[in-house]
PDB file of N, CA and C in Angstrom:
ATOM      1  N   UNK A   1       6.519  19.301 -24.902  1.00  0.00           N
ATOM      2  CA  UNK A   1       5.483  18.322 -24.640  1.00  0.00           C
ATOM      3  C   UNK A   1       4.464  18.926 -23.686  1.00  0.00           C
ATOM      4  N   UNK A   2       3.039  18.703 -24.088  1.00  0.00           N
ATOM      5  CA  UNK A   2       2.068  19.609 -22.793  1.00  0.00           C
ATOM      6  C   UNK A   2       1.306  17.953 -22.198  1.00  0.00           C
ATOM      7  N   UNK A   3       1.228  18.049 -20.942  1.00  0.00           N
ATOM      8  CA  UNK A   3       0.153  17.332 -20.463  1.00  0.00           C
ATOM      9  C   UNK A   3       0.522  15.887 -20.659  1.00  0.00           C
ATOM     10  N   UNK A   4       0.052  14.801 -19.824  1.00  0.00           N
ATOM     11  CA  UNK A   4       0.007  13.381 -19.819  1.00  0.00           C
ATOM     12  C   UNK A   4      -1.030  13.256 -20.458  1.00  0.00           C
ATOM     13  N   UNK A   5      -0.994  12.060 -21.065  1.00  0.00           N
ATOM     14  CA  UNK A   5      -1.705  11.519 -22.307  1.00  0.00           C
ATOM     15  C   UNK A   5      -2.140   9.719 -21.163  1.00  0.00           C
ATOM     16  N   UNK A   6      -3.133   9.537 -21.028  1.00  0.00           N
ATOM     17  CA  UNK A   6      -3.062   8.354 -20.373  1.00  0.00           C
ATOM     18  C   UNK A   6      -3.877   7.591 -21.755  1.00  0.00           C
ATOM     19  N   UNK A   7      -3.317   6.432 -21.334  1.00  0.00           N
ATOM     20  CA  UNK A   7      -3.867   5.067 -22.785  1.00  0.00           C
ATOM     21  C   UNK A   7      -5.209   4.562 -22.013  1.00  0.00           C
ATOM     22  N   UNK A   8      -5.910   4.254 -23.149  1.00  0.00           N
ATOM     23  CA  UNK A   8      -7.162   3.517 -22.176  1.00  0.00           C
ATOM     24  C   UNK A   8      -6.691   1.951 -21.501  1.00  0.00           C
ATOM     25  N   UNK A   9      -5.996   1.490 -22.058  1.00  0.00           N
ATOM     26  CA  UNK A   9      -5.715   0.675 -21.233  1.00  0.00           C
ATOM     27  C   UNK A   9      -5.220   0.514 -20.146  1.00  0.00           C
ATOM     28  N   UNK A  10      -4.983   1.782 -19.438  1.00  0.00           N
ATOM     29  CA  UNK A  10      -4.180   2.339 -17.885  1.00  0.00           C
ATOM     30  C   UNK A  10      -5.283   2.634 -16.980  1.00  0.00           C
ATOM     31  N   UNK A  11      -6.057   3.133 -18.288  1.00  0.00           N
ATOM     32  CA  UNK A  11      -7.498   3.267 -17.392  1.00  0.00           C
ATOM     33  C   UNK A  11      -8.718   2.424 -16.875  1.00  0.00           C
ATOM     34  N   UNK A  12      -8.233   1.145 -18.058  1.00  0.00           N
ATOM     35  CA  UNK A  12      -9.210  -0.283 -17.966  1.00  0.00           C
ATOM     36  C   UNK A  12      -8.202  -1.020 -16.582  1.00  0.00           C
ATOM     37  N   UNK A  13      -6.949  -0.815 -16.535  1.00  0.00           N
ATOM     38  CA  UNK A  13      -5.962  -1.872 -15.192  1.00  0.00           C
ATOM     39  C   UNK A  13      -6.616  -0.901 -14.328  1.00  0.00           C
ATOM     40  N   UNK A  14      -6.854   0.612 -14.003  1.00  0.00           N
ATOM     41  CA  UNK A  14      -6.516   0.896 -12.960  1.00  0.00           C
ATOM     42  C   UNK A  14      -7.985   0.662 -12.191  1.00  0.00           C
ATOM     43  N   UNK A  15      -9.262   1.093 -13.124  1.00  0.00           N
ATOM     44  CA  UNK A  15     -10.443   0.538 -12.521  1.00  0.00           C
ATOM     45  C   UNK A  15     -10.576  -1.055 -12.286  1.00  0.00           C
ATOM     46  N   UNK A  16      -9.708  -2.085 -13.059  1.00  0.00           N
ATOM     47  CA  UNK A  16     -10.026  -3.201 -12.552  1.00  0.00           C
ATOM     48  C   UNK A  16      -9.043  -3.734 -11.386  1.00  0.00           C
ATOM     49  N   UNK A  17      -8.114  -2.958 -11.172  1.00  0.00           N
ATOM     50  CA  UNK A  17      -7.365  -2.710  -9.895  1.00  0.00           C
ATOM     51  C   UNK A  17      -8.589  -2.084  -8.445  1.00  0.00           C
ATOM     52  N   UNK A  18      -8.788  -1.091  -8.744  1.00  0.00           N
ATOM     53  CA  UNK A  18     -10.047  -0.771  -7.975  1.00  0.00           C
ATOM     54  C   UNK A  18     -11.019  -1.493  -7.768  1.00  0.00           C
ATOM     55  N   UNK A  19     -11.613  -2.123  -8.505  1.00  0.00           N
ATOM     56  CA  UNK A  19     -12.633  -3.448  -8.224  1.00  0.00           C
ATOM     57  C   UNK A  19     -12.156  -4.627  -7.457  1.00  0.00           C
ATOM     58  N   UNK A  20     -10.833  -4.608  -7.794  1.00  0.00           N
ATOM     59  CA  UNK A  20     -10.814  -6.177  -6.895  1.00  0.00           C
ATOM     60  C   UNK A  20     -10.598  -6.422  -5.748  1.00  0.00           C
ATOM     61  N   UNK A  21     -10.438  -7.058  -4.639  1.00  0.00           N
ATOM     62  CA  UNK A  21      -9.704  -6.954  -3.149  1.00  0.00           C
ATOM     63  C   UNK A  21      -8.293  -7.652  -3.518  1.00  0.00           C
ATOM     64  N   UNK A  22      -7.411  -7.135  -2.404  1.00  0.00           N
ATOM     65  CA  UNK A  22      -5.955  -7.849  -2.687  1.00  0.00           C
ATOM     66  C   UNK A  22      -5.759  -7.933  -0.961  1.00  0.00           C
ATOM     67  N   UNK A  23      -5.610  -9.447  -0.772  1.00  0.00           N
ATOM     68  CA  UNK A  23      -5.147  -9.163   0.575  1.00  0.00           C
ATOM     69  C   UNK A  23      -4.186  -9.034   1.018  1.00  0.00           C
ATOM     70  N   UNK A  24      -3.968  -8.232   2.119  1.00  0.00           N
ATOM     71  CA  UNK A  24      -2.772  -7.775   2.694  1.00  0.00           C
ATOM     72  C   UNK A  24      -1.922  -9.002   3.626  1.00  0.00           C
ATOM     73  N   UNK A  25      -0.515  -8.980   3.626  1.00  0.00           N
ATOM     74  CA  UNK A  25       0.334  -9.119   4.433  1.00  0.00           C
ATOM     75  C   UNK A  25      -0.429  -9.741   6.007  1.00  0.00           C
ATOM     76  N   UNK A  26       0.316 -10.809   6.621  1.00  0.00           N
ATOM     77  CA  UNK A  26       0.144 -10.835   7.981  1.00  0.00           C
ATOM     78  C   UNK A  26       0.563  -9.463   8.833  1.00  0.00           C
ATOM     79  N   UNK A  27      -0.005  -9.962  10.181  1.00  0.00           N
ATOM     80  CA  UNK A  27       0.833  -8.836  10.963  1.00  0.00           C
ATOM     81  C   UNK A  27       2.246  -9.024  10.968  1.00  0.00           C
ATOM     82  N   UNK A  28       2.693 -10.372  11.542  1.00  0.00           N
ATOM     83  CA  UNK A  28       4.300 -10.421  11.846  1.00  0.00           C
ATOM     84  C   UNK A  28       5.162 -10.294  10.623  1.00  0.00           C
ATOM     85  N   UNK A  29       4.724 -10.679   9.452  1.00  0.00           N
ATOM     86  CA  UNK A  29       5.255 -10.235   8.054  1.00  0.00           C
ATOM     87  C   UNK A  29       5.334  -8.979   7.773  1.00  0.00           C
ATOM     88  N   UNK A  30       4.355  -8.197   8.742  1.00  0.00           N
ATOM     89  CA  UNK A  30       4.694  -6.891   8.346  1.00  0.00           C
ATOM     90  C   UNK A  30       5.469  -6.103   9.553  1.00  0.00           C
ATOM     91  N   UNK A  31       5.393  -7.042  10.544  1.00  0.00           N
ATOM     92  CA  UNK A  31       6.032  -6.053  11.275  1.00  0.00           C
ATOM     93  C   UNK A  31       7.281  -6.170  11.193  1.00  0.00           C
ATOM     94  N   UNK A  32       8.014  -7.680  10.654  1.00  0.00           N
ATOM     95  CA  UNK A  32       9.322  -7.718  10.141  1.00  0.00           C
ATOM     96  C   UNK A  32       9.898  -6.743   9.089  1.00  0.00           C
ATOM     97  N   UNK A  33       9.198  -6.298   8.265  1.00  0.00           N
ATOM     98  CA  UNK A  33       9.414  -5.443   7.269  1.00  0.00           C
ATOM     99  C   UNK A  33       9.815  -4.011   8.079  1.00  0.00           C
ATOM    100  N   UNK A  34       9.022  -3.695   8.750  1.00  0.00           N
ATOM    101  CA  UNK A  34       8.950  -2.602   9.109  1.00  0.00           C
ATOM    102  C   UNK A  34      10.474  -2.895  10.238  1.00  0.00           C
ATOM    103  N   UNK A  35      11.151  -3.411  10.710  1.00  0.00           N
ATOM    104  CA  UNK A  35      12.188  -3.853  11.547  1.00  0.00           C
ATOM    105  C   UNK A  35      13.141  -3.636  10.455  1.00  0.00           C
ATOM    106  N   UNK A  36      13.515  -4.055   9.834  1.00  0.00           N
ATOM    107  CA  UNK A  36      14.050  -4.331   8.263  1.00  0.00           C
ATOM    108  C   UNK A  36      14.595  -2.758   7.592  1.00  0.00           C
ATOM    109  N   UNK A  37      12.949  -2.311   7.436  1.00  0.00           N
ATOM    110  CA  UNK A  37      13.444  -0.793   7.295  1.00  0.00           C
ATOM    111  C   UNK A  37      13.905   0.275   8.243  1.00  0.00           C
ATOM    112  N   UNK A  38      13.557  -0.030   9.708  1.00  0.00           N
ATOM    113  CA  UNK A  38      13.995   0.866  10.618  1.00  0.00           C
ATOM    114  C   UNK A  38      15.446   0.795  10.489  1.00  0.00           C
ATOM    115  N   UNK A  39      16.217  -0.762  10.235  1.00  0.00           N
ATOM    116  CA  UNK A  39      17.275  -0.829  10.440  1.00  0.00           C
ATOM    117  C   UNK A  39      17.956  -0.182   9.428  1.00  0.00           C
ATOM    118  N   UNK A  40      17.510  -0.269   7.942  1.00  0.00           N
ATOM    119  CA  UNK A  40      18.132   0.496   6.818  1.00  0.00           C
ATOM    120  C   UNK A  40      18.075   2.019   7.041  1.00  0.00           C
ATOM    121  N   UNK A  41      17.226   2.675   7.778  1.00  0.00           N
ATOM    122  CA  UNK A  41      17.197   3.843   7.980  1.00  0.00           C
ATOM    123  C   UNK A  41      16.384   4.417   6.878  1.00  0.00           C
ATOM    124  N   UNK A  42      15.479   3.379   6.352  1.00  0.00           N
ATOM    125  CA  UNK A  42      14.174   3.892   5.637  1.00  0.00           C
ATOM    126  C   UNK A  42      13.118   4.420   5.843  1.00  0.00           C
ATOM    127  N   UNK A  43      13.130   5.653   5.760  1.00  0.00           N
ATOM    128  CA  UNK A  43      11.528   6.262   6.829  1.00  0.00           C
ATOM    129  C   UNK A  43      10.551   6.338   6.144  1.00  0.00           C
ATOM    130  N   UNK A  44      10.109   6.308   4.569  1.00  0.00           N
ATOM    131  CA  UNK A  44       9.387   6.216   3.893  1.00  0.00           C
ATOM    132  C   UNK A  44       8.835   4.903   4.054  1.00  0.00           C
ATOM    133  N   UNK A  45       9.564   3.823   3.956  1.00  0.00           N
ATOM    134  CA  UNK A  45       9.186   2.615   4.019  1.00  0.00           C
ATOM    135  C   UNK A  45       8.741   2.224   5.388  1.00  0.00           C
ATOM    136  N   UNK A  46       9.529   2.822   6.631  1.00  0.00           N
ATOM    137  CA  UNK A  46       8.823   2.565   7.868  1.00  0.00           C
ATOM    138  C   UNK A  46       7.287   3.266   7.657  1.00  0.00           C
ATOM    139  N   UNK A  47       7.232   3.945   7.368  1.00  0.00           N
ATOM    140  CA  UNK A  47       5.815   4.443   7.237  1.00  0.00           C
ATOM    141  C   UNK A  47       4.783   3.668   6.815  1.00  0.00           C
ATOM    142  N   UNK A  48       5.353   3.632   5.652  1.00  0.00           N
ATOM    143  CA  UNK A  48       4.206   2.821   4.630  1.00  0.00           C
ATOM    144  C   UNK A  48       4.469   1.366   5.595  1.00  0.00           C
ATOM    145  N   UNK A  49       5.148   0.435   6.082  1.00  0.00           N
ATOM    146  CA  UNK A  49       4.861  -0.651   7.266  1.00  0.00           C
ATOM    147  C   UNK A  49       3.453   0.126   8.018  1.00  0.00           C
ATOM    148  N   UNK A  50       4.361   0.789   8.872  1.00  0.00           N
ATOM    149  CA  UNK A  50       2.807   0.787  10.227  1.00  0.00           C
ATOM    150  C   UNK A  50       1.761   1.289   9.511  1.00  0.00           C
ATOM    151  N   UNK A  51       1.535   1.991   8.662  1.00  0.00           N
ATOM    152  CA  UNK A  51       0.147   2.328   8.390  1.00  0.00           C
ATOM    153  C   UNK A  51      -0.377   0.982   7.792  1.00  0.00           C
ATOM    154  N   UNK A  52       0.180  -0.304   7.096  1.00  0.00           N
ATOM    155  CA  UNK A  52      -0.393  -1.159   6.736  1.00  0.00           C
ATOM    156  C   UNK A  52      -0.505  -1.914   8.015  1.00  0.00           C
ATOM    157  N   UNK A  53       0.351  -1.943   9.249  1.00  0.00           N
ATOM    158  CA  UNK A  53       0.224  -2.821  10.205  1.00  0.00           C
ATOM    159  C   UNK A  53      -1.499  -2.594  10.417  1.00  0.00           C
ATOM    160  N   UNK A  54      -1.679  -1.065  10.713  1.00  0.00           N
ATOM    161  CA  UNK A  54      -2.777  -0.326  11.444  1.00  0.00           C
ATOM    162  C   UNK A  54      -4.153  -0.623  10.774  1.00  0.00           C
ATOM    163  N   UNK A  55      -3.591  -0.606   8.956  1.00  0.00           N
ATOM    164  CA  UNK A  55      -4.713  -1.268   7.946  1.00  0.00           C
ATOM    165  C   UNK A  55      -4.924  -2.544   8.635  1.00  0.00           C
ATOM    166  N   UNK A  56      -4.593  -3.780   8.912  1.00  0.00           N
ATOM    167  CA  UNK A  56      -4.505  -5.509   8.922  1.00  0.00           C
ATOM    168  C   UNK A  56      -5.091  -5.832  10.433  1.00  0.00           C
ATOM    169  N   UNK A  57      -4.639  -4.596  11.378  1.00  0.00           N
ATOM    170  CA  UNK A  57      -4.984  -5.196  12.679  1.00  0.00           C
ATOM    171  C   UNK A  57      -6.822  -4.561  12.821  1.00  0.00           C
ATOM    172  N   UNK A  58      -6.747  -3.075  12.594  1.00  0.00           N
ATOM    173  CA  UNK A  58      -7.892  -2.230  12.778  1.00  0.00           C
ATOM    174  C   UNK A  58      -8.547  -1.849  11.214  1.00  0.00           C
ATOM    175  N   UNK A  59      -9.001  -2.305  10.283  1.00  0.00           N
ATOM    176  CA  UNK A  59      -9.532  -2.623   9.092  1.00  0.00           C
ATOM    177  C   UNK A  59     -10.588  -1.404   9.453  1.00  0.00           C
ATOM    178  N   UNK A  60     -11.361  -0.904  10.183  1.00  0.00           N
ATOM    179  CA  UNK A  60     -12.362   0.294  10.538  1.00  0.00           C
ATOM    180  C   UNK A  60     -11.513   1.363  10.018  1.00  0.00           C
ATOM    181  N   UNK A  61     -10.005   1.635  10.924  1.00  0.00           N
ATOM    182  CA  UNK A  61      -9.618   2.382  10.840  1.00  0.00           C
ATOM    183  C   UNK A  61      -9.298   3.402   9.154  1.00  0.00           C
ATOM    184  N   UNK A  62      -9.947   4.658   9.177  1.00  0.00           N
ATOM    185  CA  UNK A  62      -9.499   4.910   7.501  1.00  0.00           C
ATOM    186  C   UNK A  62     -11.085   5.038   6.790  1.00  0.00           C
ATOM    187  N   UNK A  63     -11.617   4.211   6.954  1.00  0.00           N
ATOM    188  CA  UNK A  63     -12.660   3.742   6.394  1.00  0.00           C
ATOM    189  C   UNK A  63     -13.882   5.197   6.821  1.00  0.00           C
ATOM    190  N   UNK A  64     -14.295   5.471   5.124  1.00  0.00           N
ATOM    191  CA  UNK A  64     -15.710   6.667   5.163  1.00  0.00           C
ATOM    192  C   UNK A  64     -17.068   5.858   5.582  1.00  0.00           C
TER     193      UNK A  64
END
């Protein structure tokens, strides 16, 4: 097999994924999560928490 083959229809979700806003999580909803995973010993998932905490509180932050 050579190469991914993408369907146009992956390509019509993913730009209308890109167009839309989705809002994020509270803070304390997320900071429970992120408690949640520290305790599982998930570090991927702790991650992906604080960088969304950091998205929700400081919205500048990231931003070109």
């Amino acid at each position: 097999m050579s190469g991914f083959v993408r369907r146009p229809t992956e390509a019509a979700a993913i730009r209308a994924a890109a167009r839309s806003t989705r809002p994020l999580p509270s803070v304390p909803a997320l900071l429970a999560a992120l408690l949640v995973a520290n305790d599982r010993g998930d570090r991927e998932a702790v991650t992906l928490c604080a960088h969304r905490v950091v998205r929700v509180a400081a919205p500048e932050v990231g931003e070109q």
